[in-house]
N, C-alpha and C. Protein backbone atom coordinates (compact mmCIF):
# COMPACT_ATOMS: atom_id res chain seq x y z
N UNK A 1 1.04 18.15 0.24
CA UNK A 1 2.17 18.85 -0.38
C UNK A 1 3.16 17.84 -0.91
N UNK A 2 3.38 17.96 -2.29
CA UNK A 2 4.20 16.99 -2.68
C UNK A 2 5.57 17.55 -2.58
N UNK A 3 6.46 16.86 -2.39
CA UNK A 3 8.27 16.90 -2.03
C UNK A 3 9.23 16.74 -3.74
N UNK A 4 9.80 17.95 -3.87
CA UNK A 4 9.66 17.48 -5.32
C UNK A 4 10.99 16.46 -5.55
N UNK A 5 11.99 16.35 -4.60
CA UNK A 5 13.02 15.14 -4.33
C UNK A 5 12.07 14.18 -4.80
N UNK A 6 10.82 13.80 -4.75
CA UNK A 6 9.47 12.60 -4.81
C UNK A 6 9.47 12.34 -6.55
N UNK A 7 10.15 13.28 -7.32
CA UNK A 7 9.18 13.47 -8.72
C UNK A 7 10.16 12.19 -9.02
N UNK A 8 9.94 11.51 -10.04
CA UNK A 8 10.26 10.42 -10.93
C UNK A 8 11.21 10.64 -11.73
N UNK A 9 12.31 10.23 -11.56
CA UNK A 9 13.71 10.26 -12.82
C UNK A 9 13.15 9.35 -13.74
N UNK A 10 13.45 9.88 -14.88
CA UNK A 10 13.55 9.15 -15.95
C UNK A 10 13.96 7.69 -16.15
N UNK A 11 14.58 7.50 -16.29
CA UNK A 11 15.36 5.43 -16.08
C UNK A 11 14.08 4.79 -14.90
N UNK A 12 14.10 5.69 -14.29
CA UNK A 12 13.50 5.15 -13.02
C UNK A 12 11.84 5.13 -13.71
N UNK A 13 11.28 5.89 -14.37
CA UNK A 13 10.03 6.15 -14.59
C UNK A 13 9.75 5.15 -15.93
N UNK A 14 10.56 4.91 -16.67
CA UNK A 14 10.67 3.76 -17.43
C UNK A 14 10.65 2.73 -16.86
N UNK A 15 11.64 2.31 -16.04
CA UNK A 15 11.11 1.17 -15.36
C UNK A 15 10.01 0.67 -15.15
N UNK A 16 9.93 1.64 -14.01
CA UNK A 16 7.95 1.31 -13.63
C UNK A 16 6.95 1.40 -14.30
N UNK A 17 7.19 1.81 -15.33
CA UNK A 17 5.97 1.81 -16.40
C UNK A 17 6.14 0.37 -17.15
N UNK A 18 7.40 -0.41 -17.32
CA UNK A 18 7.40 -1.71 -17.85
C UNK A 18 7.29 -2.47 -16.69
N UNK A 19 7.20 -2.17 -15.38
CA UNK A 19 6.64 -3.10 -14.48
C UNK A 19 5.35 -3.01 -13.76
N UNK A 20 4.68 -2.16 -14.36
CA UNK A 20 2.97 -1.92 -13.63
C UNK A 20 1.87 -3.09 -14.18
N UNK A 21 2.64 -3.42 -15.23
CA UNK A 21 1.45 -4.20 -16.07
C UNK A 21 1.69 -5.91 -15.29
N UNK A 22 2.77 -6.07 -15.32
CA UNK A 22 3.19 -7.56 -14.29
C UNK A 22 2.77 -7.51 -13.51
N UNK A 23 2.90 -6.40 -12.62
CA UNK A 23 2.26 -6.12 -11.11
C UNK A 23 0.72 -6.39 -10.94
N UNK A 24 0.41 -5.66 -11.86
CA UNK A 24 -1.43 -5.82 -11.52
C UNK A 24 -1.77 -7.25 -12.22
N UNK A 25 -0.87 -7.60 -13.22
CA UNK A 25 -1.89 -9.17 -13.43
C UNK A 25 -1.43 -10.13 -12.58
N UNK A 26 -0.54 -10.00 -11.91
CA UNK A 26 0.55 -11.33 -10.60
C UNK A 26 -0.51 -10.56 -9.61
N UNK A 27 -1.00 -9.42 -9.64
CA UNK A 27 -1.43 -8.83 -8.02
C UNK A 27 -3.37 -9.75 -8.09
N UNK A 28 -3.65 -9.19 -9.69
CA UNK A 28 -5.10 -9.84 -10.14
C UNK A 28 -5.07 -11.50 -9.67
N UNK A 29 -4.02 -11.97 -10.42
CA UNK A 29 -4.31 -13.39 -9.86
C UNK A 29 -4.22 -14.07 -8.49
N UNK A 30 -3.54 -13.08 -8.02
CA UNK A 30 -3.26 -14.01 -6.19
C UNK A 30 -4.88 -13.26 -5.87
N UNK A 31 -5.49 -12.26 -6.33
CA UNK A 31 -6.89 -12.06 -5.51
C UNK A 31 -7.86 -13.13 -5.82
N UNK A 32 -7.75 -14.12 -7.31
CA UNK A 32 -8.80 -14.66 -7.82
C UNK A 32 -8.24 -16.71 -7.40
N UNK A 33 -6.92 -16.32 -7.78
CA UNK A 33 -6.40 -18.20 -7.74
C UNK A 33 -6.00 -18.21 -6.18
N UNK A 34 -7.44 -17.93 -5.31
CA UNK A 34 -7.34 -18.89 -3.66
C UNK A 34 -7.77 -20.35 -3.99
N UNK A 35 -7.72 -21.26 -2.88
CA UNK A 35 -7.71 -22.20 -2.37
C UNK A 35 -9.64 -22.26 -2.16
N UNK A 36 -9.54 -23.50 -2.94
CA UNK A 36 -11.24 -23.17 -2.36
C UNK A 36 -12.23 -23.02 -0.97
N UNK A 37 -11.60 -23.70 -0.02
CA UNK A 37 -11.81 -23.11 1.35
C UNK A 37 -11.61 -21.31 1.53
N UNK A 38 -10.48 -21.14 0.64
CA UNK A 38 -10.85 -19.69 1.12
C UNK A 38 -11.47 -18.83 0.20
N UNK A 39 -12.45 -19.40 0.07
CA UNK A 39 -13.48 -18.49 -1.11
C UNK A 39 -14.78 -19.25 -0.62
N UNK A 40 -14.86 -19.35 0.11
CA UNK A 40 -15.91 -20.97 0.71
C UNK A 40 -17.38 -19.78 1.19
N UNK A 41 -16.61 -18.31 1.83
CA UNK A 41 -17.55 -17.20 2.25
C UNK A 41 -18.27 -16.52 1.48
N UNK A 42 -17.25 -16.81 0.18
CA UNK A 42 -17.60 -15.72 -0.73
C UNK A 42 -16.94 -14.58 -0.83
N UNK A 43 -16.15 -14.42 0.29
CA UNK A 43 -14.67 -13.03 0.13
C UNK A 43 -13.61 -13.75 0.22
N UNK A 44 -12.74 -13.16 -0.38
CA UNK A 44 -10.75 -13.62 -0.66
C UNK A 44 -10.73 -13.18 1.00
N UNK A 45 -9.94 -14.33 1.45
CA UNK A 45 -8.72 -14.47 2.51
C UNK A 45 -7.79 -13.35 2.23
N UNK A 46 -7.99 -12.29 2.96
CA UNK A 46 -7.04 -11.12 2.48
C UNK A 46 -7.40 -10.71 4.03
N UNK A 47 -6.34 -10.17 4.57
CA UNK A 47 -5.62 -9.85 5.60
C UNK A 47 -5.86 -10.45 6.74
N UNK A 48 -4.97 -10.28 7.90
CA UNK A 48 -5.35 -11.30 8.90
C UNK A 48 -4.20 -10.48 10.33
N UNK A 49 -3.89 -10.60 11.41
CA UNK A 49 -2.79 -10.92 12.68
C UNK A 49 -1.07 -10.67 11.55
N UNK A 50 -1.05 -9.76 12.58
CA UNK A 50 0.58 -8.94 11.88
C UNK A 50 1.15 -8.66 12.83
N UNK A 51 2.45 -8.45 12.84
CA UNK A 51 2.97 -7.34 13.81
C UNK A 51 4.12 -6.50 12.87
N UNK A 52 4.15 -5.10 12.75
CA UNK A 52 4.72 -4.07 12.05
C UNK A 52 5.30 -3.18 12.79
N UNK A 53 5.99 -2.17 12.65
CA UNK A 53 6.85 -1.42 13.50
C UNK A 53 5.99 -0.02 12.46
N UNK A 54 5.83 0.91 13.41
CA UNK A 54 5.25 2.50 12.11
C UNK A 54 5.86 3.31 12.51
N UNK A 55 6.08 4.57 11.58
CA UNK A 55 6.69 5.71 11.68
C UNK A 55 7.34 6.50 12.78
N UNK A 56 6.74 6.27 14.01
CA UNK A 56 7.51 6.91 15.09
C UNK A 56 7.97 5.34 15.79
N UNK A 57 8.59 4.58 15.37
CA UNK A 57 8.88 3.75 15.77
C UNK A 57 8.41 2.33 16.97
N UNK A 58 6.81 2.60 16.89
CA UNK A 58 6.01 1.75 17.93
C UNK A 58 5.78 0.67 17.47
N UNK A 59 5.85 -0.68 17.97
CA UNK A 59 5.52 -1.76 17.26
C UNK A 59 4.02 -1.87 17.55
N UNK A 60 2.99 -2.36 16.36
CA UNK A 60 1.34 -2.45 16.17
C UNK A 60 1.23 -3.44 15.43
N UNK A 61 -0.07 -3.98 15.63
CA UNK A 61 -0.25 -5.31 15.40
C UNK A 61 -2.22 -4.88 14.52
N UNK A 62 -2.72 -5.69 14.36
CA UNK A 62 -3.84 -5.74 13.59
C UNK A 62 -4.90 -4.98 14.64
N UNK A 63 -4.59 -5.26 16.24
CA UNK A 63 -5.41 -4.63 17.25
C UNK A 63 -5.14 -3.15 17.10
N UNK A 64 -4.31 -3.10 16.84
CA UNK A 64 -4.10 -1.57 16.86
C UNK A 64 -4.72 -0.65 16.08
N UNK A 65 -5.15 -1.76 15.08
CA UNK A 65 -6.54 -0.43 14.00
C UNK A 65 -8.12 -1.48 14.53
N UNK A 66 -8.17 -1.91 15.17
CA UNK A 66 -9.49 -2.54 15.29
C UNK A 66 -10.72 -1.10 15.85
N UNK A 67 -11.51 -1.60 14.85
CA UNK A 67 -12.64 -0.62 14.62
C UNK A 67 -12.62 0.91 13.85
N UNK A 68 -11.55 0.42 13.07
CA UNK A 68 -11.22 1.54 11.85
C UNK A 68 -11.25 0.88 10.92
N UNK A 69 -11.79 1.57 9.60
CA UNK A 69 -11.70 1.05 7.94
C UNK A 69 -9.90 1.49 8.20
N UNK A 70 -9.47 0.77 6.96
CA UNK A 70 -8.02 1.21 6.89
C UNK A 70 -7.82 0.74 5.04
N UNK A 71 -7.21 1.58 4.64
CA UNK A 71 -6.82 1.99 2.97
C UNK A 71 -5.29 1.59 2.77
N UNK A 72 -5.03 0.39 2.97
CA UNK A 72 -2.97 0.33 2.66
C UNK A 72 -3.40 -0.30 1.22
N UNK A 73 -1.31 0.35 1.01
CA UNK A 73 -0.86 0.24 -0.84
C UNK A 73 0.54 0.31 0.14
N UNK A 74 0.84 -1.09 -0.54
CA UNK A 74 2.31 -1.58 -0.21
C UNK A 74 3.15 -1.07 -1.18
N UNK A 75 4.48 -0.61 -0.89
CA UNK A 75 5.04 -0.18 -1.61
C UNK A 75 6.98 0.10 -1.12
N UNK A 76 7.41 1.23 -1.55
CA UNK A 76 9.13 1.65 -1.24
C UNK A 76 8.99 3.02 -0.99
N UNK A 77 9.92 3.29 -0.04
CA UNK A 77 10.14 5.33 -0.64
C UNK A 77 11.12 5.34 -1.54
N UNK A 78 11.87 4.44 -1.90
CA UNK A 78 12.60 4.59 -3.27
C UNK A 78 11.85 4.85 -4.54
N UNK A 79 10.68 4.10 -4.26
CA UNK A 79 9.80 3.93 -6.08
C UNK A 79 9.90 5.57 -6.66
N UNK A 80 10.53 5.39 -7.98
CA UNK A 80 10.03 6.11 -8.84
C UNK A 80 9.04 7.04 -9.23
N UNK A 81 7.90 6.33 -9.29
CA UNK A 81 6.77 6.79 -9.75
C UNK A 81 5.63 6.33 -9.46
N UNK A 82 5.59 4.76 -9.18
CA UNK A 82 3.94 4.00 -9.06
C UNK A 82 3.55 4.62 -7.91
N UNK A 83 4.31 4.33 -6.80
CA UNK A 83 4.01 4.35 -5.42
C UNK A 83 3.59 6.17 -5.09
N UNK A 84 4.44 7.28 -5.48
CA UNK A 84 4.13 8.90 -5.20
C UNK A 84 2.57 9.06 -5.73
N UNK A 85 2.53 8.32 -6.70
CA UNK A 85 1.42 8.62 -8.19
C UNK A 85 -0.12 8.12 -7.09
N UNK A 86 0.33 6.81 -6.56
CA UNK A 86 -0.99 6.07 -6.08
C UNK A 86 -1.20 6.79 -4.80
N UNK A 87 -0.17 7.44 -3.65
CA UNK A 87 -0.15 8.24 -2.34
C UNK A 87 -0.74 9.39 -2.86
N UNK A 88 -0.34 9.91 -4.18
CA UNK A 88 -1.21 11.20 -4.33
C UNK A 88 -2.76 10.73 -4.39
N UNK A 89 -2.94 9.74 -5.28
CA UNK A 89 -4.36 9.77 -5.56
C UNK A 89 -4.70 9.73 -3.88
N UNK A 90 -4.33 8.51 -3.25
CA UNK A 90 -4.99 8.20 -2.13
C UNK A 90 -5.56 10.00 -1.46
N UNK A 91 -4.28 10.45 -1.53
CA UNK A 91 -4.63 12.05 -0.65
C UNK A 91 -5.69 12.90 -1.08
N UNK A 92 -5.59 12.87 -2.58
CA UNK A 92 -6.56 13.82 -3.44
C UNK A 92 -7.56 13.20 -3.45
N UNK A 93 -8.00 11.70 -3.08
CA UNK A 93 -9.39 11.20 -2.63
C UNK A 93 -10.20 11.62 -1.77
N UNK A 94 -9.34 11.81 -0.32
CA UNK A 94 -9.56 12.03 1.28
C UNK A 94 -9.90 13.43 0.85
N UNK A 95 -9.15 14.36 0.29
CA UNK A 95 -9.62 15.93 0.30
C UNK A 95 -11.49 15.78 -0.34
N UNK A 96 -11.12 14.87 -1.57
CA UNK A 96 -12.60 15.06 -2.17
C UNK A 96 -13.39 14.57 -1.11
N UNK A 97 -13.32 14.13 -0.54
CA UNK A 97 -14.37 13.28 0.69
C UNK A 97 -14.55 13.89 1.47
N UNK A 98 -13.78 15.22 2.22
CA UNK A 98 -14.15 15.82 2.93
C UNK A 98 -13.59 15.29 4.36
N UNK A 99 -14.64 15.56 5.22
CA UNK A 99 -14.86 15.12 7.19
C UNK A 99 -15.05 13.62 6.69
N UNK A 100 -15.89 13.02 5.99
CA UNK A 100 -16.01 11.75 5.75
C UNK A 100 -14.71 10.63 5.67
N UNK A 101 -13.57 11.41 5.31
CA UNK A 101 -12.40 10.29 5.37
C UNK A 101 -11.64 10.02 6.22
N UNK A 102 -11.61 10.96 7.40
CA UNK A 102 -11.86 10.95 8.59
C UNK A 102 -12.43 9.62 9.33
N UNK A 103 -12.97 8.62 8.94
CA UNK A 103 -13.09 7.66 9.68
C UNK A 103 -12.10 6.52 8.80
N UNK A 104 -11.67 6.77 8.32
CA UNK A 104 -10.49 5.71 7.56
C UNK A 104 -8.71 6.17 7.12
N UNK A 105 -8.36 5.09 8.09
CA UNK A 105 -7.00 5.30 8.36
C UNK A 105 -6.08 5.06 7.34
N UNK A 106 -5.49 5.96 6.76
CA UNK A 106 -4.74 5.71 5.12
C UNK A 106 -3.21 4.95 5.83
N UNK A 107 -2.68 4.08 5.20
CA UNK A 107 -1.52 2.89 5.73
C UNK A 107 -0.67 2.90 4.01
N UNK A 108 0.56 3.52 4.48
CA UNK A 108 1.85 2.84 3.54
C UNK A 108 2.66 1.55 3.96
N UNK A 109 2.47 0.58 3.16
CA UNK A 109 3.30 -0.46 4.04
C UNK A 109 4.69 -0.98 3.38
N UNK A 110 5.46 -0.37 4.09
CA UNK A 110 6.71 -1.09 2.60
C UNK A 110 7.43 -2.20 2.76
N UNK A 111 7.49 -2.66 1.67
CA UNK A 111 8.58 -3.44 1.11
C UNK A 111 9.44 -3.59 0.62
N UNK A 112 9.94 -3.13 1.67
CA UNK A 112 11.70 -2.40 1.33
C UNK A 112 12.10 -2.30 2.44
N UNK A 113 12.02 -3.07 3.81
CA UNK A 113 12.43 -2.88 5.12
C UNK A 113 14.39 -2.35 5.23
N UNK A 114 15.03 -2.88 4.33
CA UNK A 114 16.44 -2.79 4.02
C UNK A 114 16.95 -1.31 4.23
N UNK A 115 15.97 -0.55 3.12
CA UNK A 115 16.05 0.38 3.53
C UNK A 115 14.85 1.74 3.52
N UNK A 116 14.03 1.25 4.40
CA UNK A 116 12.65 1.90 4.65
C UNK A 116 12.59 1.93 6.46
N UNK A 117 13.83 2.65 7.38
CA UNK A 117 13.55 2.67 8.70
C UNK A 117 12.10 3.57 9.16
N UNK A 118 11.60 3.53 10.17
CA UNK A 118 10.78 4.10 10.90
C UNK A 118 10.99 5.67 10.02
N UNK A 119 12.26 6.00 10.67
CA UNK A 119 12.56 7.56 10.42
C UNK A 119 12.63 7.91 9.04
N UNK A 120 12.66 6.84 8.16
CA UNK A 120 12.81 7.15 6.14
C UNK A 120 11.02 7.58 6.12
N UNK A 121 10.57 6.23 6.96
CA UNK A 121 9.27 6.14 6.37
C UNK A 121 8.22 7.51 7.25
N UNK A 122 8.82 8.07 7.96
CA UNK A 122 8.02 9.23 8.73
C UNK A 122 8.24 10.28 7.81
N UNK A 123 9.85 10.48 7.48
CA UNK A 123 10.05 11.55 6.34
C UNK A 123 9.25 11.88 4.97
N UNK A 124 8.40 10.10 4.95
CA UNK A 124 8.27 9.90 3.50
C UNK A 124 6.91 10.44 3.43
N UNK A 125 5.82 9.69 4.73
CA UNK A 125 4.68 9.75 4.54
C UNK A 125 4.01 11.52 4.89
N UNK A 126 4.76 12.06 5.22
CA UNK A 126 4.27 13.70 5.27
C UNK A 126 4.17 14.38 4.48
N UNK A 127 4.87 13.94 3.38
CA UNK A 127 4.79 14.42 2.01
C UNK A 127 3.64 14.88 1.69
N UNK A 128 2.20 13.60 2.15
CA UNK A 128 1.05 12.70 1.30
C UNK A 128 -0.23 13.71 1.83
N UNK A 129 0.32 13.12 2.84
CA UNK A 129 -1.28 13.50 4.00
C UNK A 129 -0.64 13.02 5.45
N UNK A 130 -1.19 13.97 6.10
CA UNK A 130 -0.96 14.46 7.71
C UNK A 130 -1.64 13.10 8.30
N UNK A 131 -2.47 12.02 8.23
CA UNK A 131 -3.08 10.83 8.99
C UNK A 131 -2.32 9.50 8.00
N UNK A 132 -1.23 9.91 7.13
CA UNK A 132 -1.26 8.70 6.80
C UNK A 132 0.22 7.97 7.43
N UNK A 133 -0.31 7.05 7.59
CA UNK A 133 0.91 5.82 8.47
C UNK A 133 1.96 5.25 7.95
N UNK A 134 2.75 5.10 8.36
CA UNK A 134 3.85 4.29 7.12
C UNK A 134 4.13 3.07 7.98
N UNK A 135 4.15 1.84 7.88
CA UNK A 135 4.61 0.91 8.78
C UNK A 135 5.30 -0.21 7.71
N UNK A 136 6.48 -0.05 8.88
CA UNK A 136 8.24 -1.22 8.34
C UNK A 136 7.83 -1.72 8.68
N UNK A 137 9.56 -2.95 9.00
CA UNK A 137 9.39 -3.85 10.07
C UNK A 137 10.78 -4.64 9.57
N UNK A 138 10.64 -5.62 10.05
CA UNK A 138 11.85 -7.03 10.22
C UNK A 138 11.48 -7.46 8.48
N UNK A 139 12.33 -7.70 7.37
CA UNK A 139 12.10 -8.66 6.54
C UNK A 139 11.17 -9.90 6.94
N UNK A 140 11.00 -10.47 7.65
CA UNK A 140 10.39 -11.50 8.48
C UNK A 140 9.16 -10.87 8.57
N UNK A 141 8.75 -9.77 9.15
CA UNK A 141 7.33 -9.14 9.73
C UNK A 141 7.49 -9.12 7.85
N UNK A 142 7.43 -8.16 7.43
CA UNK A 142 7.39 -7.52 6.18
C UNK A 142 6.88 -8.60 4.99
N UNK A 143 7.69 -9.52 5.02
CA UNK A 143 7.00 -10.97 4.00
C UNK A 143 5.76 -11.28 4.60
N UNK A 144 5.49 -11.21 6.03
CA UNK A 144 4.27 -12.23 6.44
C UNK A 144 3.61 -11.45 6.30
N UNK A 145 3.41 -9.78 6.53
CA UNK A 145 2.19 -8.91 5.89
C UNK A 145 2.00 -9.10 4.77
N UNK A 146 2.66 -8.86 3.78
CA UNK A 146 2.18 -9.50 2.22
C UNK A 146 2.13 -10.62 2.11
N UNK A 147 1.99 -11.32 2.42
CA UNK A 147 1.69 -12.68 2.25
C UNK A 147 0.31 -12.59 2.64
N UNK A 148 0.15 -12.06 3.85
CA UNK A 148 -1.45 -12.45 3.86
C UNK A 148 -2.75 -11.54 3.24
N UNK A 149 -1.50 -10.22 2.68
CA UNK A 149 -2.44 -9.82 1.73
C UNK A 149 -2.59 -10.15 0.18
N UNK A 150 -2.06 -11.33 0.08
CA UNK A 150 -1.46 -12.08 -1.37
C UNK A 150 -1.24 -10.90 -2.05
N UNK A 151 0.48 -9.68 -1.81
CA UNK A 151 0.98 -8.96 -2.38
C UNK A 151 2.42 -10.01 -2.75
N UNK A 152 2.38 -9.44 -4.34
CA UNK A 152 3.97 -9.75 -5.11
C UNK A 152 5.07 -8.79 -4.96
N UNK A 153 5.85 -9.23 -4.58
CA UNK A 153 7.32 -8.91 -4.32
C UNK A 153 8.47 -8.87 -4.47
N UNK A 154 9.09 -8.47 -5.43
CA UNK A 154 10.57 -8.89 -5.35
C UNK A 154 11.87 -7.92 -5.58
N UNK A 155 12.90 -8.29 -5.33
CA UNK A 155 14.18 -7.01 -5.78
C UNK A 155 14.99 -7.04 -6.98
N UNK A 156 14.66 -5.81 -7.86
CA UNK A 156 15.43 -6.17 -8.77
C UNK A 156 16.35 -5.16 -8.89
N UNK A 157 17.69 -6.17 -8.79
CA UNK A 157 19.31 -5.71 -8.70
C UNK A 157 19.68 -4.92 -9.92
N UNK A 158 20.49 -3.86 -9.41
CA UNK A 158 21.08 -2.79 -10.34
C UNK A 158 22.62 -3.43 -10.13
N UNK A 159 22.97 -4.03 -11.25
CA UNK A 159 24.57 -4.16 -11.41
C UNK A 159 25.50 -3.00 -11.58
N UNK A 160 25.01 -1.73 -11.62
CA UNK A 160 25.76 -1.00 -11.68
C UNK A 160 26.26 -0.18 -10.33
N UNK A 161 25.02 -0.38 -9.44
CA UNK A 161 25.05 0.22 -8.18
C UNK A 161 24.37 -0.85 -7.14
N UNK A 162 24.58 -1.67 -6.51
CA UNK A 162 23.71 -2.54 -5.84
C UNK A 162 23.02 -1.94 -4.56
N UNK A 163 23.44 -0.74 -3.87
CA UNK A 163 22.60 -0.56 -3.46
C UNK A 163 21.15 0.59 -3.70
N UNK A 164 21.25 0.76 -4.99
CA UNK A 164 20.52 1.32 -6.02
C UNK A 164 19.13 0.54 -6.37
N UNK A 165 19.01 -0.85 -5.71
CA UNK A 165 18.11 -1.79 -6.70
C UNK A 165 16.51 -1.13 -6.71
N UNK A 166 15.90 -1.48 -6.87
CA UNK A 166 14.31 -1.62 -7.47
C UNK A 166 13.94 -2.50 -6.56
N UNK A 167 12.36 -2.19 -6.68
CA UNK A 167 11.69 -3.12 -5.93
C UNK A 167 10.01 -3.15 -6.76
N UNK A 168 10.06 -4.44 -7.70
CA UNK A 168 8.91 -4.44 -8.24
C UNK A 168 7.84 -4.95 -7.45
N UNK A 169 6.72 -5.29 -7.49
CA UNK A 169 5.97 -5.15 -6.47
C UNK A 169 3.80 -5.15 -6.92
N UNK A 170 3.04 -5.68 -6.26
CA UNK A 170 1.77 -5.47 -6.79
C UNK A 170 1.05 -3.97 -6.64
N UNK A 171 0.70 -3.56 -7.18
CA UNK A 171 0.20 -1.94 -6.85
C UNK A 171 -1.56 -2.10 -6.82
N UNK A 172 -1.61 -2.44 -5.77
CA UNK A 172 -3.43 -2.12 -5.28
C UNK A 172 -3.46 -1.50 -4.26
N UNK A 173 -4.83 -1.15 -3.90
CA UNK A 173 -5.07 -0.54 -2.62
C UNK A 173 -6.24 -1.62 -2.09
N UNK A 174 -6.04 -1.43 -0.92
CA UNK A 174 -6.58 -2.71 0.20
C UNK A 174 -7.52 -1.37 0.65
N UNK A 175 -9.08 -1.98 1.16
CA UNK A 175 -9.87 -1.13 2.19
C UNK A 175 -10.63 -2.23 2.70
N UNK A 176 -9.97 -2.18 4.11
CA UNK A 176 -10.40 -3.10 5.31
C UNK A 176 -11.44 -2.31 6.03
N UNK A 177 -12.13 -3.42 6.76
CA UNK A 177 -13.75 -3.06 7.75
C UNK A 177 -12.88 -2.44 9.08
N UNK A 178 -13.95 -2.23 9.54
CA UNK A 178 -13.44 -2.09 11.06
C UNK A 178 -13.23 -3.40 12.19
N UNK A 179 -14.20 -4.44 11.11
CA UNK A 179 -13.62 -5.37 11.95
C UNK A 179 -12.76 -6.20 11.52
N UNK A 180 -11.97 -5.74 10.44
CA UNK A 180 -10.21 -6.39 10.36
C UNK A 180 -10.62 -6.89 8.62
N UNK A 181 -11.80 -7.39 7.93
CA UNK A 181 -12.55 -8.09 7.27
C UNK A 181 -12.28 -7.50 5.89
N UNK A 182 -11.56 -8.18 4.65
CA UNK A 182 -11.30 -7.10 3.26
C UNK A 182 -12.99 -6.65 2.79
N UNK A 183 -12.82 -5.52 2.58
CA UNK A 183 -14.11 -4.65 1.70
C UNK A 183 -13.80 -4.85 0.25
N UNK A 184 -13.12 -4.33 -0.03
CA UNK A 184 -12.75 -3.75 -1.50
C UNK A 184 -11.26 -3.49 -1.72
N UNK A 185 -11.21 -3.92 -3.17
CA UNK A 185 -9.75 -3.58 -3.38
C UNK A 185 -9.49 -2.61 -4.89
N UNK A 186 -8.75 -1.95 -5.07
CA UNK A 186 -8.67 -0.89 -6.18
C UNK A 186 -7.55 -0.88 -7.05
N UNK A 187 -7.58 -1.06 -8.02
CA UNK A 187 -5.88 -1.52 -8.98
C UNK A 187 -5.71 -0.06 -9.41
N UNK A 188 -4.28 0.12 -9.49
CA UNK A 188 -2.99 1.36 -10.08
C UNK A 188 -3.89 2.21 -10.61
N UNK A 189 -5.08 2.10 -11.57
CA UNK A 189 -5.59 2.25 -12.99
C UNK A 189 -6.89 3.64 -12.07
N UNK A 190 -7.31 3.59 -10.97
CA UNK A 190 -8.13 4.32 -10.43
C UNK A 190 -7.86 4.93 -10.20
N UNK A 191 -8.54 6.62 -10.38
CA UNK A 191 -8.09 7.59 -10.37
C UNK A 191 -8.87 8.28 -8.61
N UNK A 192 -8.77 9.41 -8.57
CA UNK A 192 -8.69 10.09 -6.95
C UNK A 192 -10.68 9.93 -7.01
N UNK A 193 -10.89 10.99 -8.16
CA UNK A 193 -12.37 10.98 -8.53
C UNK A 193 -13.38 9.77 -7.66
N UNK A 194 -12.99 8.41 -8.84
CA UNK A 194 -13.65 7.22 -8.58
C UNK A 194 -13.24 6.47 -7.06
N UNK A 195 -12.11 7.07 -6.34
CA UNK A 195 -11.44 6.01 -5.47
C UNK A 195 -12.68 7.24 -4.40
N UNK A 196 -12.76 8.25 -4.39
CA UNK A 196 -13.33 8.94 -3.26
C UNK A 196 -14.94 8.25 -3.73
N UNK A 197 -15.19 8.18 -4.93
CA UNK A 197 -17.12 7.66 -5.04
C UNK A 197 -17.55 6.36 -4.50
N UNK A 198 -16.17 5.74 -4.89
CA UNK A 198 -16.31 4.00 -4.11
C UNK A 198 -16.19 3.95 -3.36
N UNK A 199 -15.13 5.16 -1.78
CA UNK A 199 -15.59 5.03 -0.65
C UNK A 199 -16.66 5.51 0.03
N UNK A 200 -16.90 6.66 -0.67
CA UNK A 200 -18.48 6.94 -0.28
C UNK A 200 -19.49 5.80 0.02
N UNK A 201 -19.65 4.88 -1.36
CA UNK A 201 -20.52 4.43 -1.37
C UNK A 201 -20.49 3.21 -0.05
N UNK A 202 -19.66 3.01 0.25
CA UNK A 202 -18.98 1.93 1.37
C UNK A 202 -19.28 2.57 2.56
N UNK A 203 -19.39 3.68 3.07
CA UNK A 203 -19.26 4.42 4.37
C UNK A 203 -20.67 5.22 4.64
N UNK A 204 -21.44 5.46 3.09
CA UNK A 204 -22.80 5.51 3.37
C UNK A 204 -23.52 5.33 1.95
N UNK A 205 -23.73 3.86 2.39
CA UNK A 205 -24.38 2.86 1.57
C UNK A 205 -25.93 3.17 1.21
């Protein structure tokens, strides 16, 4: 059920439409320009040991999903438009999938700890889907999760209202193994259709 407080203002929906295209080629290149040790396997160094605070306020760490696939798209509950647009697809995927999505844990992770508390981000994620997680944290926690998912980040200030700002940002979706290990990753541009066929094909190969 979408929240229609969620729909996209205008100024605001402009924005993000002149910042989706930065996002995915800054988000494209941190997946491709690793370090050659970490391409040494043959998979990108993408995720690793966290500690995050989630929606009802429990602090969880990477153990805490061990032996679940897990689907995060970092993002704000402020955004405009990228972030509602990509939570819908994520949801309208899981419906197409059926009992099958059911073994994979859908994760909002924001970047916007300032102002994204436990209680913003519980309000936010019910909107989406009933299993999906929202997990804050400390600015400190919050950089070192994107960081090790080589996500781009930054705030951009509204001089007219400062605490109004933006938060541009990489827009992919991450789908981790059960044993912590990146699978696959999915840019802005994928729709619910293809995002439910590519997990299929991942969950029964």
């Amino acid at each position: 059920m979408q929240n229609s407080s969620l729909l996209p203002s205008r100024p605001k929906l402009i924005l993000a439409a002149g910042l989706i295209l930065l996002s995915v080629i800054i988000a494209a290149l941190s997946l491709t320009n690793l370090k050659p040790e970490q391409m040494g396997s043959g998979t990108a160094l993408i995720g690793g040991p966290f500690t995050m605070v989630n929606e009802k306020g429990e602090t969880v760490t990477e153990k805490s999903f061990a032996g679940k696939y897990m689907l995060l798209f970092f993002g704000f509950t402020n955004c405009g438009d990228v972030c509602p647009t990509e939570l819908q697809v994520m949801a309208a995927a899981f419906t197409e999938m059926g009992a099958l999505s059911e073994t994979i844990t859908p994760i909002f992770v924001s970047i916007d700890p300032e102002r994204d508390s436990p209680q913003v981000m519980a309000d936010y994620v019910k909107n989406f889907h009933p299993r999906l997680q929202g997990l804050t944290g400390t600015p400190d926690q919050v950089a070192a999760f994107a960081k090790i998912y080589h996500i781009f980040y930054q705030k951009v200030p509204n001089p007219k209202n400062p605490a109004d700002y933006e938060m541009d940002h990489s827009s992919i979706l991450y789908l981790m193994g059960p044993d912590g290990k990146f699978i696959k990753h999915f840019t802005y541009t994928t729709d619910a259709k293809g995002l439910a066929e590519a997990l299929k094909k991942v969950l029964q190969p």
